[in-house]
Structure formats: C-alpha cells, structure tokens
N, C-alpha and C. Protein backbone atom coordinates (compact mmCIF):
# COMPACT_ATOMS: atom_id res chain seq x y z
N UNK A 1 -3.31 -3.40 -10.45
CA UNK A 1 -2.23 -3.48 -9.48
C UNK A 1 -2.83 -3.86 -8.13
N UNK A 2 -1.83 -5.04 -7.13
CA UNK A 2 -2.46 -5.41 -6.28
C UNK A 2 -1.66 -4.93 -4.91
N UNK A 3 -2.17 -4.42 -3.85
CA UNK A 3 -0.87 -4.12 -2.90
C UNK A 3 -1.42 -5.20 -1.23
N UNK A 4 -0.17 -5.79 -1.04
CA UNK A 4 -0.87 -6.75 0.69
C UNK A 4 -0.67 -5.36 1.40
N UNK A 5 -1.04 -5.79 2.38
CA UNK A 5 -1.32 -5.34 3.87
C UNK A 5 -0.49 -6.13 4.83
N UNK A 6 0.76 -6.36 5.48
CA UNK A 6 1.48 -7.75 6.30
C UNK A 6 0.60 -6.85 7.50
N UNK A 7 0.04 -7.77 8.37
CA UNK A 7 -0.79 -7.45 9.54
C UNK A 7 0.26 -7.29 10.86
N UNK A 8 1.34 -8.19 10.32
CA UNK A 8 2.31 -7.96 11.82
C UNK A 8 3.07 -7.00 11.14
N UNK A 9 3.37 -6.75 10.49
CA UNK A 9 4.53 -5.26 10.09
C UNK A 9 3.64 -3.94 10.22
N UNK A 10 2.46 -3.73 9.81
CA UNK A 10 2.00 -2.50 9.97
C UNK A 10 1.77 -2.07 11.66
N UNK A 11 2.34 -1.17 11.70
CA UNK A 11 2.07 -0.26 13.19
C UNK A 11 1.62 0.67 13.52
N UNK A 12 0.43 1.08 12.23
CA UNK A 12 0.04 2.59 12.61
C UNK A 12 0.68 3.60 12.25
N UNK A 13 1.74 3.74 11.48
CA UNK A 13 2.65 4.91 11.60
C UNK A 13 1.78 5.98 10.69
N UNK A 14 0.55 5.58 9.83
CA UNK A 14 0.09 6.13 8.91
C UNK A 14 0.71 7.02 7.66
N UNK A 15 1.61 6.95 7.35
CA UNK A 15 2.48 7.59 6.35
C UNK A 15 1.74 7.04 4.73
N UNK A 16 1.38 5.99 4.98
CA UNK A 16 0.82 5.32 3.42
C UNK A 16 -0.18 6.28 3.02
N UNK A 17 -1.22 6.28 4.10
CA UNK A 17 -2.25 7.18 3.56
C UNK A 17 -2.67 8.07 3.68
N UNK A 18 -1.44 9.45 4.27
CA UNK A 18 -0.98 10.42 4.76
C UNK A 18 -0.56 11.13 3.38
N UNK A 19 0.12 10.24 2.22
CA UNK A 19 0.89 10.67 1.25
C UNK A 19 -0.19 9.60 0.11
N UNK A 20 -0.68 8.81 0.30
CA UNK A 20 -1.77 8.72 -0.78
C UNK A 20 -3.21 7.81 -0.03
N UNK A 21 -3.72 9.02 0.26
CA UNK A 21 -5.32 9.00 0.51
C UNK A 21 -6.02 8.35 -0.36
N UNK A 22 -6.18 8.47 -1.24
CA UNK A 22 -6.85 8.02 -2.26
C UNK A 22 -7.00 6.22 -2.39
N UNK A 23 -5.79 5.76 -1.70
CA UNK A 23 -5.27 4.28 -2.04
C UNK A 23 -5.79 4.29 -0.77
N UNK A 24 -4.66 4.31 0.35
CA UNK A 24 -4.97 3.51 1.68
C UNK A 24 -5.67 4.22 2.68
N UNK A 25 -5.99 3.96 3.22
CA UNK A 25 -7.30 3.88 4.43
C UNK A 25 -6.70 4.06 6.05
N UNK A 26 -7.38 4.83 6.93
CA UNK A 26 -6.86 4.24 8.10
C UNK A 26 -8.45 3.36 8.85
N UNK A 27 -7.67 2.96 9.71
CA UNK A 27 -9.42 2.41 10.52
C UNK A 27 -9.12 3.05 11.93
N UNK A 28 -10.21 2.83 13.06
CA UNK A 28 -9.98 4.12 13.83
C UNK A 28 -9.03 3.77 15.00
N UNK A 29 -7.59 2.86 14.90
CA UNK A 29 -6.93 3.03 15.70
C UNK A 29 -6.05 3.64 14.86
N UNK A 30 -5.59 3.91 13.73
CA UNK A 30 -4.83 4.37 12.53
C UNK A 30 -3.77 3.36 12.19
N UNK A 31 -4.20 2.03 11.88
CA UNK A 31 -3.67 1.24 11.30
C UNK A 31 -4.55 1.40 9.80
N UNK A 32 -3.58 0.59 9.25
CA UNK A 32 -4.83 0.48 7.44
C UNK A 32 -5.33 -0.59 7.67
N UNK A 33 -6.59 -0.08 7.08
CA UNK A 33 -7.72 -0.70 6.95
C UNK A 33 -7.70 -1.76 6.40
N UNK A 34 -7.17 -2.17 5.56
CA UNK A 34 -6.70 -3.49 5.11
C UNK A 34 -5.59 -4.54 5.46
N UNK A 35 -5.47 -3.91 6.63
CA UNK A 35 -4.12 -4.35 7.34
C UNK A 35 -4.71 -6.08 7.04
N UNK A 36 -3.82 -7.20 6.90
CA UNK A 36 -3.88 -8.36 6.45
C UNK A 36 -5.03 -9.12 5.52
N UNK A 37 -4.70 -7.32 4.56
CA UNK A 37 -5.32 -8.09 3.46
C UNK A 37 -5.04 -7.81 1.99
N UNK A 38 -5.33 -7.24 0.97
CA UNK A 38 -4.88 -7.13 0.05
C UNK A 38 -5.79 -6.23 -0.36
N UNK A 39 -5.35 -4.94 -1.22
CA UNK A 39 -5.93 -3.75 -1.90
C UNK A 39 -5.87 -3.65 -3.46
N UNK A 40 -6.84 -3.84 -4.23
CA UNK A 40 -6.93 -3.71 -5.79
C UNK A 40 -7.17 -2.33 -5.48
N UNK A 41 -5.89 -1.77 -6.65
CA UNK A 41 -5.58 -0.69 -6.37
C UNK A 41 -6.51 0.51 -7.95
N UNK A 42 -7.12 1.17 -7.67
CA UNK A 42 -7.80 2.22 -8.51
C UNK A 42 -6.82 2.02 -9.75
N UNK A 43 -8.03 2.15 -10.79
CA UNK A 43 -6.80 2.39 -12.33
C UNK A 43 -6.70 4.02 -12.07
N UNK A 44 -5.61 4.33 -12.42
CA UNK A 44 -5.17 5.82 -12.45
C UNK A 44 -4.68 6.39 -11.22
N UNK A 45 -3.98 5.66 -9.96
CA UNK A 45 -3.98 5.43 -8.40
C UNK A 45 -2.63 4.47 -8.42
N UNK A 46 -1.95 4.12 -9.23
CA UNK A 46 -1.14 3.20 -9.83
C UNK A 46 0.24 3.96 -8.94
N UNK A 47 0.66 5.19 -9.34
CA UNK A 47 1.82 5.95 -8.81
C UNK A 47 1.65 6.51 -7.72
N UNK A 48 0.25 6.73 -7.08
CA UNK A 48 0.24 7.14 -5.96
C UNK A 48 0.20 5.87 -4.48
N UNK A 49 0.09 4.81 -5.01
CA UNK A 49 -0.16 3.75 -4.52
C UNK A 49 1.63 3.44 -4.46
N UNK A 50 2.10 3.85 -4.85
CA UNK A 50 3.48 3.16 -5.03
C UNK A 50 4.34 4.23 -4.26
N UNK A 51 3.79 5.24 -4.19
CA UNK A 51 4.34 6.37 -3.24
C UNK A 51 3.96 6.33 -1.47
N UNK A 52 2.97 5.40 -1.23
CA UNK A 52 2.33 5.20 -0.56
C UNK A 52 2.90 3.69 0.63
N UNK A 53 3.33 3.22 -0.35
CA UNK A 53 4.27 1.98 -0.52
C UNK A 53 5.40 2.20 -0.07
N UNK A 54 6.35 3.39 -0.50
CA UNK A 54 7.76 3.46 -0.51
C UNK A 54 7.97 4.10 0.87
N UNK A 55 6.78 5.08 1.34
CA UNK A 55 6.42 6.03 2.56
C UNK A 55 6.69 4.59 4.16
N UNK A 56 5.97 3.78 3.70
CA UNK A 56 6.28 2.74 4.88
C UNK A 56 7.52 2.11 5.85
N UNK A 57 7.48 2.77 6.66
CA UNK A 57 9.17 2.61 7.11
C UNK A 57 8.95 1.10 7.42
N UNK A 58 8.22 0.62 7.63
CA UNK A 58 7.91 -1.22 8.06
C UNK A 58 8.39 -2.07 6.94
N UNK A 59 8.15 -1.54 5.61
CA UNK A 59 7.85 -2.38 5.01
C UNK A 59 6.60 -3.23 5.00
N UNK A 60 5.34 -2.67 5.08
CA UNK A 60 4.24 -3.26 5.47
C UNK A 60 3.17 -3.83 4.22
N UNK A 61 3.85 -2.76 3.42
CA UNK A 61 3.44 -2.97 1.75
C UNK A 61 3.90 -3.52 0.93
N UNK A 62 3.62 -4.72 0.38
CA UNK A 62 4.01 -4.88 -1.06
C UNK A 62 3.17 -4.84 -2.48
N UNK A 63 3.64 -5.23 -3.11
CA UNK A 63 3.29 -4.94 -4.59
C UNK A 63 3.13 -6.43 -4.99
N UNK A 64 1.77 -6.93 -5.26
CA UNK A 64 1.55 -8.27 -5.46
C UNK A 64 2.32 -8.31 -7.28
N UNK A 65 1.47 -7.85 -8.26
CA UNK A 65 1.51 -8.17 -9.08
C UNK A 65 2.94 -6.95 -10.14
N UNK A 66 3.59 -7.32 -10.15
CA UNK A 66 5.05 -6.89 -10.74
C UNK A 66 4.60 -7.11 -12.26
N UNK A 67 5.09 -5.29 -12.93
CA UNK A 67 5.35 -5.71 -14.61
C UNK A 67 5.87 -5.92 -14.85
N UNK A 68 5.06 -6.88 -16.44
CA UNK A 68 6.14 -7.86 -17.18
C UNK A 68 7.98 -7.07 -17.51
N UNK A 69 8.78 -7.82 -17.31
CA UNK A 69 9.94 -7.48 -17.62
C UNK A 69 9.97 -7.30 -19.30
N UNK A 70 10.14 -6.35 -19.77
CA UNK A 70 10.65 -5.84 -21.25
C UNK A 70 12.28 -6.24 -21.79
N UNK A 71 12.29 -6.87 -22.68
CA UNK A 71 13.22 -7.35 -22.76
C UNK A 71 13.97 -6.16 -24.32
N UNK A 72 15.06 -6.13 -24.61
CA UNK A 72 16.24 -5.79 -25.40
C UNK A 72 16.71 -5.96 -26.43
C-alpha cells in the first residue's frame, strides 16, 4: 500500500501520526515528513495507515494504490 503526502494541503495539524505513529512521521516543524512525497506503507500497518488517512482534516493523504474491485 502506497500513501502521497500533497505538500500544499498538509499544515501540520499532526493528527496522521498522532493516531498512527507507526506509519507517519513528523519532521521538526510538525509537518510529515514525507510531506510531497509518497510513503510505502509497512505490511501489517495497512489499517493503521488508513486511520491515519481518515484523521486528516486537509485531506492531505491519499491512498495511491486502491484494491482490486471483487466482483458478484
């Protein structure tokens, strides 16, 4: 799983890695550390990364790589 970083949407609010440490990072103004860039995300870090994600009031996170749709 891949997650961006948008460099102009993140503002520091630190909530991503407040609620999953493990995934995101701050650097020492408390923006993430990956701010305009992209995070390969830990195998087993999958749901916390996505909690981490949803925490962003910016919208600063996305989710590069989306699972396959299961079909019916």
């Amino acid at each position: 799983m891949k997650v961006s970083v948008d460099a102009d949407l993140c503002t520091g609010h630190g909530r991503c890695y407040a609620v999953a440490a493990q995934v995101y990072t701050p650097d020492g103004e408390g923006y993430n550390v990956a701010r305009g860039g992209v995070i390969d995300v830990p195998a087993g870090h999958e749901e916390e990364a996505l909690r981490g994600l949803r925490s962003c009031p910016e919208g600063a996170l996305a989710r590069l790589d989306q699972p396959a749709a299961t079909s019916r």
